[in-house]
C-alpha atoms as a PDB file:
ATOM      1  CA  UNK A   1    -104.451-113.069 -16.333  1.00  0.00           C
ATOM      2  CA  UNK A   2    -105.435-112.444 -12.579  1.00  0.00           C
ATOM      3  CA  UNK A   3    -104.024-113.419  -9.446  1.00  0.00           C
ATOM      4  CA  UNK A   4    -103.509-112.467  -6.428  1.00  0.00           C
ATOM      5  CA  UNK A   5    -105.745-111.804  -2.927  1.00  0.00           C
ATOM      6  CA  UNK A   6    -106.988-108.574  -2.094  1.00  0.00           C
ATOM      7  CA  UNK A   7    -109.288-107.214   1.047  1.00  0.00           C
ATOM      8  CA  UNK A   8    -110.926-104.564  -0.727  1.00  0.00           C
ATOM      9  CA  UNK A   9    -114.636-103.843   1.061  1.00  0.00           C
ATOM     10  CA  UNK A  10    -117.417-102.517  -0.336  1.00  0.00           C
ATOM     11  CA  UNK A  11    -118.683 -98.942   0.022  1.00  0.00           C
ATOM     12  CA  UNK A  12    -122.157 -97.778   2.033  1.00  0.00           C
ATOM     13  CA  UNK A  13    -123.822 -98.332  -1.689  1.00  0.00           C
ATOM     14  CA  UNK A  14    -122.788-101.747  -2.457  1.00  0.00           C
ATOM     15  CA  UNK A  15    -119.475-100.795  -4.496  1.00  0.00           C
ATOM     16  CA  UNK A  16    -116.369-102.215  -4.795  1.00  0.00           C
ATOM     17  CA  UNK A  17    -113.080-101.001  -5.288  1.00  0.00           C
ATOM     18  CA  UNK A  18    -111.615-102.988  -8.001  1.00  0.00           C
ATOM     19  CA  UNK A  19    -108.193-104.448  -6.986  1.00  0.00           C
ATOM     20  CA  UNK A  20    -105.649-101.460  -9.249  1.00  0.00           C
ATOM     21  CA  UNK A  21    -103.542-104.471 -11.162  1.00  0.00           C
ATOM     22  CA  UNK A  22    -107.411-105.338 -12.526  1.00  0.00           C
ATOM     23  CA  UNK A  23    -108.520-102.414 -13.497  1.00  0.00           C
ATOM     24  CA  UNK A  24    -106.797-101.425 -16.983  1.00  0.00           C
ATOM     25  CA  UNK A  25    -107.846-105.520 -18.349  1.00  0.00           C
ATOM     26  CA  UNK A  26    -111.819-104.180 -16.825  1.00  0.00           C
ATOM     27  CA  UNK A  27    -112.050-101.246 -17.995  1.00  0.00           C
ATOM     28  CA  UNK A  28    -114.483-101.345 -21.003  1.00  0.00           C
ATOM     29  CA  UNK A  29    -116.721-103.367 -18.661  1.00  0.00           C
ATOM     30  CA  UNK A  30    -117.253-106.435 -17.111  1.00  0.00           C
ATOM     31  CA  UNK A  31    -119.633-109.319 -15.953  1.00  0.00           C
ATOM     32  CA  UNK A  32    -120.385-110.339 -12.505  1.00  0.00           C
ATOM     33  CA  UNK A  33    -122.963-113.249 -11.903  1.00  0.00           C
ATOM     34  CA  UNK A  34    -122.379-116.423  -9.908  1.00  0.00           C
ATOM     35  CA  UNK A  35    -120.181-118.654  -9.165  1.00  0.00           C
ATOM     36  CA  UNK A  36    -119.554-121.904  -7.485  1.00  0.00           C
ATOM     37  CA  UNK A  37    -119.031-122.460  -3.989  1.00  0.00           C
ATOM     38  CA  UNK A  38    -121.303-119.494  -3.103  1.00  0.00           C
ATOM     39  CA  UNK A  39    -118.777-117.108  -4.376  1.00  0.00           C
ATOM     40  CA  UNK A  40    -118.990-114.474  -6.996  1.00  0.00           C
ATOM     41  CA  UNK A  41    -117.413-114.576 -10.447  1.00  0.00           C
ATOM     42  CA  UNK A  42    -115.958-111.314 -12.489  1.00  0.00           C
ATOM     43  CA  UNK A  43    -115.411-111.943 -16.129  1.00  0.00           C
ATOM     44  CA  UNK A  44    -113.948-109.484 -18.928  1.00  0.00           C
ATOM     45  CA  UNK A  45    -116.533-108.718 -21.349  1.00  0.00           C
ATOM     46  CA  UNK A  46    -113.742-110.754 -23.856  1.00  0.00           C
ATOM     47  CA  UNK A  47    -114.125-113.586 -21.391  1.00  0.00           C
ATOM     48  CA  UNK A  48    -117.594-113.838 -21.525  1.00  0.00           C
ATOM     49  CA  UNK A  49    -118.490-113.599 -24.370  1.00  0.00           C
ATOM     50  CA  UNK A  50    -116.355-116.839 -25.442  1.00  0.00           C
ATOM     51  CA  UNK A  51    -117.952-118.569 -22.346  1.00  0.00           C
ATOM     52  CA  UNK A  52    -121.559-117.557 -23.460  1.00  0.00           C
ATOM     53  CA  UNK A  53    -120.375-118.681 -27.212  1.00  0.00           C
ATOM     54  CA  UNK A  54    -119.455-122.144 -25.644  1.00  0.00           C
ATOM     55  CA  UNK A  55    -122.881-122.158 -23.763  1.00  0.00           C
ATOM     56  CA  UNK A  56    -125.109-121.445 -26.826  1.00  0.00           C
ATOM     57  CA  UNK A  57    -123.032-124.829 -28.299  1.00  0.00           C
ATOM     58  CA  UNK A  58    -124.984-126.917 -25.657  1.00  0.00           C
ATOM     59  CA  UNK A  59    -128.596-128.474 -26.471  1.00  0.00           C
ATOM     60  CA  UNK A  60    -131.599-126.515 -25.048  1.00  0.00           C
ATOM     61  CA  UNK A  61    -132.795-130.632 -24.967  1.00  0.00           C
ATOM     62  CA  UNK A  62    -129.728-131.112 -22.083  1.00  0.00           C
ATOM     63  CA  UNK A  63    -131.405-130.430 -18.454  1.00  0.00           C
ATOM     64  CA  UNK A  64    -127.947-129.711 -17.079  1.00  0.00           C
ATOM     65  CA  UNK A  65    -127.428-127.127 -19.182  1.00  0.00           C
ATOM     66  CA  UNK A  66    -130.257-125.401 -19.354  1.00  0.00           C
ATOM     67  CA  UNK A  67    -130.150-125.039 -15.245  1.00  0.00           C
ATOM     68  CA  UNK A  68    -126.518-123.990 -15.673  1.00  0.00           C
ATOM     69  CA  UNK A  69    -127.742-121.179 -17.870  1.00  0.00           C
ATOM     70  CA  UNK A  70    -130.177-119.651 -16.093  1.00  0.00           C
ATOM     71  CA  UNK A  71    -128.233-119.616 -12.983  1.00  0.00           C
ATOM     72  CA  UNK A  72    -125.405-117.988 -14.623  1.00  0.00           C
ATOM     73  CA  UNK A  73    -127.047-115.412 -16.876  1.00  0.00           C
ATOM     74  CA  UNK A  74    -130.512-114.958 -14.368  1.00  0.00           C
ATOM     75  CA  UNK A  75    -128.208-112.946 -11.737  1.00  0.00           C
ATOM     76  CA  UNK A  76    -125.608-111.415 -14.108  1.00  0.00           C
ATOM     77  CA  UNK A  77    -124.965-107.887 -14.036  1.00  0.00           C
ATOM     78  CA  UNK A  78    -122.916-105.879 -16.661  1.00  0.00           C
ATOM     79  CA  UNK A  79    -121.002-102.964 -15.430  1.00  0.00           C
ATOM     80  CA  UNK A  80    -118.390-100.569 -16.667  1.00  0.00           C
ATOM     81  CA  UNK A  81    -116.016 -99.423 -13.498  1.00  0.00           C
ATOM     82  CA  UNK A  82    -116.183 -95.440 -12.750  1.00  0.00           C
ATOM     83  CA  UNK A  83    -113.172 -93.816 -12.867  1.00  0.00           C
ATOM     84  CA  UNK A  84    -112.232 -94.545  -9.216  1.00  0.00           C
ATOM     85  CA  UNK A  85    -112.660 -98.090 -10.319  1.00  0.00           C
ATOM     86  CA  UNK A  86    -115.727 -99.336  -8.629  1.00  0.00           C
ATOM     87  CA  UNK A  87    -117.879-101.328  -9.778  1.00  0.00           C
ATOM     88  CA  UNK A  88    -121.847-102.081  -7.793  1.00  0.00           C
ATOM     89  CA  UNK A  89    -122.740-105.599  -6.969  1.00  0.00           C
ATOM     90  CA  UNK A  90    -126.359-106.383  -7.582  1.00  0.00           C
ATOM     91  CA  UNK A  91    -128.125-107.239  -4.084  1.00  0.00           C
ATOM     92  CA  UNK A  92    -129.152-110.121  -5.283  1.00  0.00           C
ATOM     93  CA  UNK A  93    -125.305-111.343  -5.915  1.00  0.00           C
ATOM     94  CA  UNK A  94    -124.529-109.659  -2.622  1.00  0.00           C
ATOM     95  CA  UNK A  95    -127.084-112.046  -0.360  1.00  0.00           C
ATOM     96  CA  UNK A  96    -126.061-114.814  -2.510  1.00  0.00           C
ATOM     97  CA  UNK A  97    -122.097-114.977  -1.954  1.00  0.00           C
ATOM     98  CA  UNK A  98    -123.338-113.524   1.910  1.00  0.00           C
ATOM     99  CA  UNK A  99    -121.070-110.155   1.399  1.00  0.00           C
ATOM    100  CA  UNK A 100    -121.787-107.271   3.546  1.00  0.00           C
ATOM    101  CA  UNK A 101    -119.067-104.933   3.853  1.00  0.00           C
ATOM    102  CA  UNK A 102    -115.621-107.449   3.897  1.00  0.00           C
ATOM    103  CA  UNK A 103    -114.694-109.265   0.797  1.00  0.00           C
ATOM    104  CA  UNK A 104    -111.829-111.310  -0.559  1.00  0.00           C
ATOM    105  CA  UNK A 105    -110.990-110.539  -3.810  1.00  0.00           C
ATOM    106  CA  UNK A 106    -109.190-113.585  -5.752  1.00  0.00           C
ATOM    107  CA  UNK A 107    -107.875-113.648  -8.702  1.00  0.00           C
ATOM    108  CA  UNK A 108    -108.482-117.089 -10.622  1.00  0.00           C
ATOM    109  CA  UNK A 109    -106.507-117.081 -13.791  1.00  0.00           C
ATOM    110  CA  UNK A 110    -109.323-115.794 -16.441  1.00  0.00           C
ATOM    111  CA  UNK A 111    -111.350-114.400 -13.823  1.00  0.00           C
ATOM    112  CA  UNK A 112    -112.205-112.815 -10.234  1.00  0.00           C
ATOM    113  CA  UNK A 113    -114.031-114.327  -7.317  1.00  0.00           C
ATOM    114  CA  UNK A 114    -115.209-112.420  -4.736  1.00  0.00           C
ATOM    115  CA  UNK A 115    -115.660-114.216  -1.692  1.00  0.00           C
ATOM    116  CA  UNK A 116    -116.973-113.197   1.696  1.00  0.00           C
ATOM    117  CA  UNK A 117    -113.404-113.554   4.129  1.00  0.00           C
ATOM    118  CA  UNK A 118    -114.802-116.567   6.578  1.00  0.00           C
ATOM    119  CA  UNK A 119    -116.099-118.573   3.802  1.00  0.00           C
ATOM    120  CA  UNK A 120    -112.804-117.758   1.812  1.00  0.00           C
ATOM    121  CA  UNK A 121    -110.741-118.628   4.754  1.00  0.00           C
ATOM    122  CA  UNK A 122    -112.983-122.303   5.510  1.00  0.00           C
ATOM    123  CA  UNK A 123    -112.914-123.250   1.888  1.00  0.00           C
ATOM    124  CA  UNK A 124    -108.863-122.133   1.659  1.00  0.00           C
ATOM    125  CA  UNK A 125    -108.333-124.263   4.472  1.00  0.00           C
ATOM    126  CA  UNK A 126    -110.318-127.404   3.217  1.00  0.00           C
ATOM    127  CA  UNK A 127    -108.459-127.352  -0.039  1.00  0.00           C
ATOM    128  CA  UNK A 128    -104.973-127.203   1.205  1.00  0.00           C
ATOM    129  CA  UNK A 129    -104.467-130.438   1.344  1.00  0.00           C
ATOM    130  CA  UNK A 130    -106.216-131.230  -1.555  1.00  0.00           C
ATOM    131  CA  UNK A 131    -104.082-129.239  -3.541  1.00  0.00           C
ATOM    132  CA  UNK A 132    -101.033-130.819  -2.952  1.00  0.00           C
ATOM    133  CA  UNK A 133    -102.415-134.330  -3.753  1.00  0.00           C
ATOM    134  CA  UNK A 134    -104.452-133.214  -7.379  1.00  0.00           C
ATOM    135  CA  UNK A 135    -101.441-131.394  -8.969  1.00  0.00           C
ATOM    136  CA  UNK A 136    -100.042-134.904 -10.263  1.00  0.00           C
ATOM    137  CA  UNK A 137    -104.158-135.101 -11.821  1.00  0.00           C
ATOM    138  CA  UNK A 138    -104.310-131.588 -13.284  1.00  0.00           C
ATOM    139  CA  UNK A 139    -101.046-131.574 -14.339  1.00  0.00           C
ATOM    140  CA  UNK A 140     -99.680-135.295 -15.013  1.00  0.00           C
ATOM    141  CA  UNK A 141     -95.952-135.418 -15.372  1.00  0.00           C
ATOM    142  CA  UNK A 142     -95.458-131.934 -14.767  1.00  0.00           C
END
């Protein structure tokens, strides 16, 4: 499980320093591709592989996920972290989640986004309220 925020930044070749509490679960390797909201996603390679199991369940016939697909696996990069812990990010995933040097490193339960720090902090501050008022719909009665 990951949580947590961390202001790592990334080295002059595009590396990053994984957060230490990450690194032991990362350690045999890991996926980094896309994710939502313009921010970058780090799986285990445990992780993906039972999210790439669930994908190959959907019908090549369904539009949805066949555009879902190729964004996710098109940019995907599989790394192993050196034994400082750092791991590259692709260019490509770079421009995309606009990182440069600062990131925010999140952790999100089964996974890690990497965010750049002002589009962290906007979309932080949109969903505070939001979060207050869809805990009674994610978790009814609780």
């Amino acid at each position: 499980m990951f949580f947590g925020t961390y202001t790592p930044k990334l080295d002059d070749k595009g590396r990053l320093f994984l957060p230490a509490k990450f690194r032991d679960e990362l350690a045999e390797g890991l996926v980094i591709t896309r994710g939502q909201e313009r921010c970058l996603t780090v799986w285990s390679m445990e992780d993906f592989g039972r999210l790439t199991e669930r994908l190959r369940e959907a019908p090549v016939t369904n539009k949805g996920a066949r555009d879902y697909v190729r964004m996710l696996f098109a940019a995907a990069s599989q790394e192993v972290p050196d034994k400082q812990g750092r791991v590259s990010i692709a260019p490509v995933l770079r421009e995309y989640a606009s990182i440069e040097r600062d990131v925010m490193v999140i952790g999100a339960m089964n996974r890690i986004e990497i965010w750049d720090p002002t589009a962290w902090q906007s979309y932080s501050a949109e969903q505070e309220e939001k979060f207050a008022e869809i805990s009674d719909e994610v978790f009814p009665g609780f």
